[in-house]
Protein backbone atom coordinates (compact mmCIF):
# COMPACT_ATOMS: atom_id res chain seq x y z
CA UNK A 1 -35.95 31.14 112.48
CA UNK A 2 -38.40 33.44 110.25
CA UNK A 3 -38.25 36.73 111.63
CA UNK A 4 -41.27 39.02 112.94
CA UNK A 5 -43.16 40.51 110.27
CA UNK A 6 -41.63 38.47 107.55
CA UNK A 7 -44.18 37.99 104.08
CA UNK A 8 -45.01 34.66 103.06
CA UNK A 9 -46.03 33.69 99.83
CA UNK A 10 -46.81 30.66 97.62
CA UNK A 11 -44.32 29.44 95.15
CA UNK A 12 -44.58 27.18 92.35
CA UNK A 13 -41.40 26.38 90.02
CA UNK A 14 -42.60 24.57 86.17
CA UNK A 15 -41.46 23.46 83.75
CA UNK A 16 -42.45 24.74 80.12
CA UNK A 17 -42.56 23.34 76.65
CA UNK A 18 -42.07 19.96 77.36
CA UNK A 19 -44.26 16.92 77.90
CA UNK A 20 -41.68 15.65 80.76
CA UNK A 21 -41.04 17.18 83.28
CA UNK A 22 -37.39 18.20 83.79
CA UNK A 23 -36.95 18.50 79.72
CA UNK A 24 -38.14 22.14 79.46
CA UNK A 25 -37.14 25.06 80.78
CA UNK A 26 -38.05 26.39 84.10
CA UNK A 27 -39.71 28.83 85.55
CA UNK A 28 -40.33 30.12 89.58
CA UNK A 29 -43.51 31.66 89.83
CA UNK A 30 -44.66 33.75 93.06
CA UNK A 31 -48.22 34.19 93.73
CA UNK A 32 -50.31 36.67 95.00
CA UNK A 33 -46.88 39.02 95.05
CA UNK A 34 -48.55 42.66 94.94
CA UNK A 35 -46.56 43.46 98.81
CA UNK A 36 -43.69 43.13 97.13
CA UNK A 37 -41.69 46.18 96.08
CA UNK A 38 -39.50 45.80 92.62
CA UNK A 39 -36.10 45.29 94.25
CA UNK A 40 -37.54 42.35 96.27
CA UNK A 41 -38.84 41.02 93.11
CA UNK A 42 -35.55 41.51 91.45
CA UNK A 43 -33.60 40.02 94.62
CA UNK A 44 -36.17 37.24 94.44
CA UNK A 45 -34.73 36.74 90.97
CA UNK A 46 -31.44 36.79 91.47
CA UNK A 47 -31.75 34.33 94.04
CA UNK A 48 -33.21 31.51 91.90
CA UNK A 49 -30.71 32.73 89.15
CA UNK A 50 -33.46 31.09 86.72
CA UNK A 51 -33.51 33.11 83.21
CA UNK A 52 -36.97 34.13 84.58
CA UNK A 53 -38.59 34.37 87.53
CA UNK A 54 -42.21 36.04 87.47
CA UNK A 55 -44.39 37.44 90.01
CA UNK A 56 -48.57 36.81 90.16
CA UNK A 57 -50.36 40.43 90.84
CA UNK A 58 -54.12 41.64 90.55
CA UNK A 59 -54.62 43.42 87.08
CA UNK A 60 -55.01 47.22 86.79
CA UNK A 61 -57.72 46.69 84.91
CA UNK A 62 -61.46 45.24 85.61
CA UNK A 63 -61.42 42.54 81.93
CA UNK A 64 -58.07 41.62 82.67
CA UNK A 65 -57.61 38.13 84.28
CA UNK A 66 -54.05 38.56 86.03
CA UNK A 67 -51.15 40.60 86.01
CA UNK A 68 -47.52 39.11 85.51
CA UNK A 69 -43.97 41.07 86.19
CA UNK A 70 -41.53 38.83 84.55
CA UNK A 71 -37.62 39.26 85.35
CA UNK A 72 -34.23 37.77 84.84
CA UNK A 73 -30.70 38.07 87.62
CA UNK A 74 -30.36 41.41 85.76
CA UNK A 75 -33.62 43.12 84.88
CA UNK A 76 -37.09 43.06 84.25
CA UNK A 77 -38.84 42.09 80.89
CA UNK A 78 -41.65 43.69 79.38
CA UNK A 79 -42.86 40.34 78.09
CA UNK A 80 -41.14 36.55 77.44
CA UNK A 81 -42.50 34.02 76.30
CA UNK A 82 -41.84 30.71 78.75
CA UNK A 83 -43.20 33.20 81.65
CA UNK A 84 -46.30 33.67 80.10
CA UNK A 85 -47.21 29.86 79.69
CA UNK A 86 -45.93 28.93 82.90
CA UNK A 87 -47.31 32.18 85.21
CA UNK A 88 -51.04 31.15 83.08
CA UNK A 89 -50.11 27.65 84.26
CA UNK A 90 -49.79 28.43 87.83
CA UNK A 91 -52.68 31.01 88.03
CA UNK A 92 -54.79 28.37 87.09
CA UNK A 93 -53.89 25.29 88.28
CA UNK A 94 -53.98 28.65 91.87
CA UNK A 95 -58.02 28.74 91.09
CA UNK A 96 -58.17 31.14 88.43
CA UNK A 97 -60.93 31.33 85.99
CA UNK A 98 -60.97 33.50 82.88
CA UNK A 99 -63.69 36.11 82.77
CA UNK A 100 -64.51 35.47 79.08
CA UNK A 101 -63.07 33.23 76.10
CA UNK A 102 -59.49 33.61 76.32
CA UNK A 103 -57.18 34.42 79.21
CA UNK A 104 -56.00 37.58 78.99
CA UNK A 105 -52.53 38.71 80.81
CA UNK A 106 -51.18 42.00 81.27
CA UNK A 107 -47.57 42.46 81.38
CA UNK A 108 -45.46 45.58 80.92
CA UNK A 109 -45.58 45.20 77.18
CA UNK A 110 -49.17 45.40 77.14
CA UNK A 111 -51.94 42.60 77.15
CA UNK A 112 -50.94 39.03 75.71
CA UNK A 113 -54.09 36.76 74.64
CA UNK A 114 -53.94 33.08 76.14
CA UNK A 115 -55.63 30.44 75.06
CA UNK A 116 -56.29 26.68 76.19
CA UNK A 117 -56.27 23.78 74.14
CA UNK A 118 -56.88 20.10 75.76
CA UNK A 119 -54.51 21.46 78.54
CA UNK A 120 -52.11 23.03 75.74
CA UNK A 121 -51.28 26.83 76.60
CA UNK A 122 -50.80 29.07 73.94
CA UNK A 123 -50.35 32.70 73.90
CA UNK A 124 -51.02 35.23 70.79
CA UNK A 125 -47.31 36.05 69.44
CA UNK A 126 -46.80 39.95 69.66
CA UNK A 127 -46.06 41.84 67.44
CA UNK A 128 -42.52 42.62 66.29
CA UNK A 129 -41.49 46.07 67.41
CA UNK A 130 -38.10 45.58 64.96
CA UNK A 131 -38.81 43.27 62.09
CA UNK A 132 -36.80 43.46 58.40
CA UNK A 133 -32.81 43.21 57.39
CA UNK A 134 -29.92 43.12 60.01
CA UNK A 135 -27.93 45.79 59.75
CA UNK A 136 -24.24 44.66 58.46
CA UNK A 137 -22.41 45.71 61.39
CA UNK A 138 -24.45 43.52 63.73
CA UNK A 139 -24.78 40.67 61.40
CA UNK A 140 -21.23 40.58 61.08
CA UNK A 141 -20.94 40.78 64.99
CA UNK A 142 -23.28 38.10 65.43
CA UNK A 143 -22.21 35.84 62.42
CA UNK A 144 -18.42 36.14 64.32
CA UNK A 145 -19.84 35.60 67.83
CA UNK A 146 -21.61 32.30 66.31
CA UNK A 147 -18.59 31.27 64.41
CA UNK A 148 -20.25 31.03 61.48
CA UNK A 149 -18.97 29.92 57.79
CA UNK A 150 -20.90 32.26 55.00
CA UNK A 151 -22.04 29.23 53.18
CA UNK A 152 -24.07 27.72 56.27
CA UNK A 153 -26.67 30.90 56.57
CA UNK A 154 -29.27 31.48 54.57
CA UNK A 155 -30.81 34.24 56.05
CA UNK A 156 -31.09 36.81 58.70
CA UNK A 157 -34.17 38.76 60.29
CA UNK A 158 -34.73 41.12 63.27
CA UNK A 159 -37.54 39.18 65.25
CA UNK A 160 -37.85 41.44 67.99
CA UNK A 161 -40.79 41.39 70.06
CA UNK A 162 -39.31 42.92 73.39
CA UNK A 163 -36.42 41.56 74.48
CA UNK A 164 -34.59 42.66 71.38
CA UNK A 165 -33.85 39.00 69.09
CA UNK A 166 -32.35 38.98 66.32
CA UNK A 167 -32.34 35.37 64.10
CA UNK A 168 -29.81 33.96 61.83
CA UNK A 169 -31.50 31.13 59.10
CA UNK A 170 -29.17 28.26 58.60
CA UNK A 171 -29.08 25.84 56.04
CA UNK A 172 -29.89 22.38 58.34
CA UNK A 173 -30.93 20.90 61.81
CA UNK A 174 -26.62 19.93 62.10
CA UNK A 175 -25.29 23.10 61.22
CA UNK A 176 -27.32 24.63 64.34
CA UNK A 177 -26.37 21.70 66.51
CA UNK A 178 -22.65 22.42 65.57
CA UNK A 179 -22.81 25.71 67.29
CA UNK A 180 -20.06 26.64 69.51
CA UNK A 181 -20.68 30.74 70.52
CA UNK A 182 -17.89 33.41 71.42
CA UNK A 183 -20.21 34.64 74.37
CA UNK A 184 -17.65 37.69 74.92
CA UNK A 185 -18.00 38.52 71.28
CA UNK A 186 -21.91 38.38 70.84
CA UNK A 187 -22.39 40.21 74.23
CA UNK A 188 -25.09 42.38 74.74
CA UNK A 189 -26.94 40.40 71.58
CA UNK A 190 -29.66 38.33 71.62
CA UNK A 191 -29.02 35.56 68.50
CA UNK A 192 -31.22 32.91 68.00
CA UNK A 193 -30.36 30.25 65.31
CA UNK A 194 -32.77 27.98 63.06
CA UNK A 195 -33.22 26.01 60.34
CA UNK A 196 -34.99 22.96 59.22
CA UNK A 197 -35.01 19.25 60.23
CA UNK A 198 -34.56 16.67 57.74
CA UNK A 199 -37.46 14.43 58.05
CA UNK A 200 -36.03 11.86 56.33
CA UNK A 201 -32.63 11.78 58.69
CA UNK A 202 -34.21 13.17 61.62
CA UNK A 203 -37.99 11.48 61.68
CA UNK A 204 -40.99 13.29 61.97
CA UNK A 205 -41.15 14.78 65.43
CA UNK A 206 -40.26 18.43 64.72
CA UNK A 207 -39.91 20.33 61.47
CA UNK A 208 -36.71 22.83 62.93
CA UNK A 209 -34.32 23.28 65.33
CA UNK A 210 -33.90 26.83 67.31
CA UNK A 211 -31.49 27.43 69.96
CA UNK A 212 -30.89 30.77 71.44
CA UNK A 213 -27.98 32.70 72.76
CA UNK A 214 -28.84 35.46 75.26
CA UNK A 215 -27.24 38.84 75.96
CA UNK A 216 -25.98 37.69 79.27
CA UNK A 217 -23.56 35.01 77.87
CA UNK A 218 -25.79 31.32 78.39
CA UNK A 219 -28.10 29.27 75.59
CA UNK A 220 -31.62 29.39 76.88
CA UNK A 221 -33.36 26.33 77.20
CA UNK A 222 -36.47 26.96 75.33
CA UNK A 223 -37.78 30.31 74.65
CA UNK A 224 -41.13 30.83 73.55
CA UNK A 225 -40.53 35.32 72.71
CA UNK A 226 -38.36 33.97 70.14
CA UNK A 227 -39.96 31.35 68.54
CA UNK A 228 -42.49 33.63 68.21
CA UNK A 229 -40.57 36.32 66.15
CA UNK A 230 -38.76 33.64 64.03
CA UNK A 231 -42.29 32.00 63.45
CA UNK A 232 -43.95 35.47 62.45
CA UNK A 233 -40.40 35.78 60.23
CA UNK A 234 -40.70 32.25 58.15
CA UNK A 235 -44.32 31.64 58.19
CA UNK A 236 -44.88 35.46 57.10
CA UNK A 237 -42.14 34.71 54.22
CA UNK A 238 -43.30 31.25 53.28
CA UNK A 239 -40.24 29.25 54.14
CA UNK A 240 -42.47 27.62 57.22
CA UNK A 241 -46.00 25.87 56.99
CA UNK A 242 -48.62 27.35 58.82
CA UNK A 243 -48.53 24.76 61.48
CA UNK A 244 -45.36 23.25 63.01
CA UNK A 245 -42.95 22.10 65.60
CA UNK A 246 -39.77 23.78 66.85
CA UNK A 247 -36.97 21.53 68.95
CA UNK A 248 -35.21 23.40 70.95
CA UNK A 249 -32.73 22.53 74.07
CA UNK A 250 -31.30 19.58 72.35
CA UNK A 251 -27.65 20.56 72.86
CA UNK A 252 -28.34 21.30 76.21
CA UNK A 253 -29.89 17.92 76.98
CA UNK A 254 -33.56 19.21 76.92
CA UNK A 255 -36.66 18.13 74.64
CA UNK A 256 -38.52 21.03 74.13
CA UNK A 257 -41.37 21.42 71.63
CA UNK A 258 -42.83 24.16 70.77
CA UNK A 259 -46.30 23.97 68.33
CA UNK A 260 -46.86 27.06 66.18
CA UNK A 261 -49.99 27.69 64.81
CA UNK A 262 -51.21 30.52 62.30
CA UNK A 263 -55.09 31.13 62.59
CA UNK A 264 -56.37 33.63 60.62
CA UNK A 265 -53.96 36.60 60.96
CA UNK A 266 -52.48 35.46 64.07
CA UNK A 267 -49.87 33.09 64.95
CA UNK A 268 -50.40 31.18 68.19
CA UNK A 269 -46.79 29.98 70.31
CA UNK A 270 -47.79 26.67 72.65
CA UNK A 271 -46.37 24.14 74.86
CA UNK A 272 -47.07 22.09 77.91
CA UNK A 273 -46.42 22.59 81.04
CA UNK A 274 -45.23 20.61 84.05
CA UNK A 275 -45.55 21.55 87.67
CA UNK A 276 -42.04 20.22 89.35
CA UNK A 277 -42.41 21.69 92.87
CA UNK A 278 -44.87 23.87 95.27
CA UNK A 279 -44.50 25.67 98.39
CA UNK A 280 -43.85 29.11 100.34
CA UNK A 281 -41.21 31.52 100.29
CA UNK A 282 -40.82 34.02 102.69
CA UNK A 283 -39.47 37.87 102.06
């Protein structure tokens, strides 16, 4: 029985960056959540015990479209990148019309440009608030965590745009697959791990492989906050084309695909986006 006074609320939980549903990774979305209070949020989020959860709220500000507070079991994110595709998703497949051009979504790391593309979200990558060398102590810590042989990395780059990644370049598309993580030893890291796919072993349908180890101890599925660091990273150092595909989830029996996309001076993170299940949860 719902008690007296509880608050009811839509619900929508998607499924981002991948063209089947059930091959991405998901997100639960609450609409319309500005009664809330931050620890109902974050109980909210706990409760799914998805790697996000996000919450729909009128902007602060008149040319803003929406407002998004994104968080995980643990805490609240100023920005990630699956939330933002799959909150835009929701909001308008919820009736929402941009005001002009592009959507435009504010989250606590500021305002993050949307775009639509025959269905096709995208969202303007961020920029990097720690870009350059990893420092030796945590490369070491994170090259041990991975279980990592020197001769498989080529590379390593801070890509952080928020939630603090750091990426590790590796020499192919089998050498990521291979990964088996210390969780206890990369604690409190965020790692992700690329490299390239061989298009003549692997066929055409992505150009590399990223998986990503979070700071609570699981892989993500498919994480669009880091594929945009690593693609400002290798497309800003020329090892990546201007355009491509990331494949990411494979280990974890997921298809994602990500499409990058540099236009002009900005790099553009996409995916689709399936709807897997509406209706109304109450606080």
């Amino acid at each position: 029985m719902v008690r007296h006074g509880t608050k009811k609320f839509s619900f929508h939980q998607v499924d981002v960056f991948s063209s089947r549903a059930l091959l991405g990774n998901p997100l639960a979305v609450v609409i319309g959540a500005d009664s809330l209070t931050a620890s109902e949020m974050a109980a909210f989020a706990r409760w799914t015990n998805l790697s996000e959860t996000t919450f729909l709220l009128q902007p602060k500000s008149a040319d803003v479209d929406y407002r998004v507070r994104i968080f995980t079991p643990a805490a609240e994110l100023p920005f990630a990148g699956h939330p933002t595709l799959g909150s835009c998703h929701v909001w308008l497949s919820s009736g929402g019309r941009p005001k002009s051009g592009d959507i435009i979504q504010e989250c606590e790391a500021g305002l993050v440009r949307i775009r639509c593309d025959n269905e096709r979200l995208s969202f303007e990558a961020p920029q990097l608030r720690r870009s350059g060398p990893v420092e030796l102590d945590t490369l070491t810590r994170a090259i041990n965590g991975l279980r990592l042989a020197s001769d498989v990395i080529v590379d390593a780059n801070w890509v952080d745009n928020g939630p603090g990644w750091l990426a590790v370049l590796l020499r192919s598309r089998t050498d990521v697959l291979a990964l088996r993580p210390d969780f206890a030893v990369l604690s409190g890291l965020r790692v992700g791990v690329v490299a390239p796919w061989d298009p003549m072993k692997e066929g055409p349908d992505a150009n590399f492989e990223v998986r990503a180890f979070t700071a609570a101890g699981f892989e993500d599925p498919v994480t669009g906050s880091l594929n945009a660091g690593i693609a400002q990273w290798l497309i800003g150092s020329g090892i990546a084309p201007s355009s491509y595909i990331a494949s990411q989830g494979t280990v974890l029996g997921r298809e994602g695909r990500v499409h990058v996309e540099q236009v002009d001076d900005q790099i553009w993170i996409g995916g689709d986006v399936k709807t897997c299940i509406k209706g109304v949860v109450a606080f």
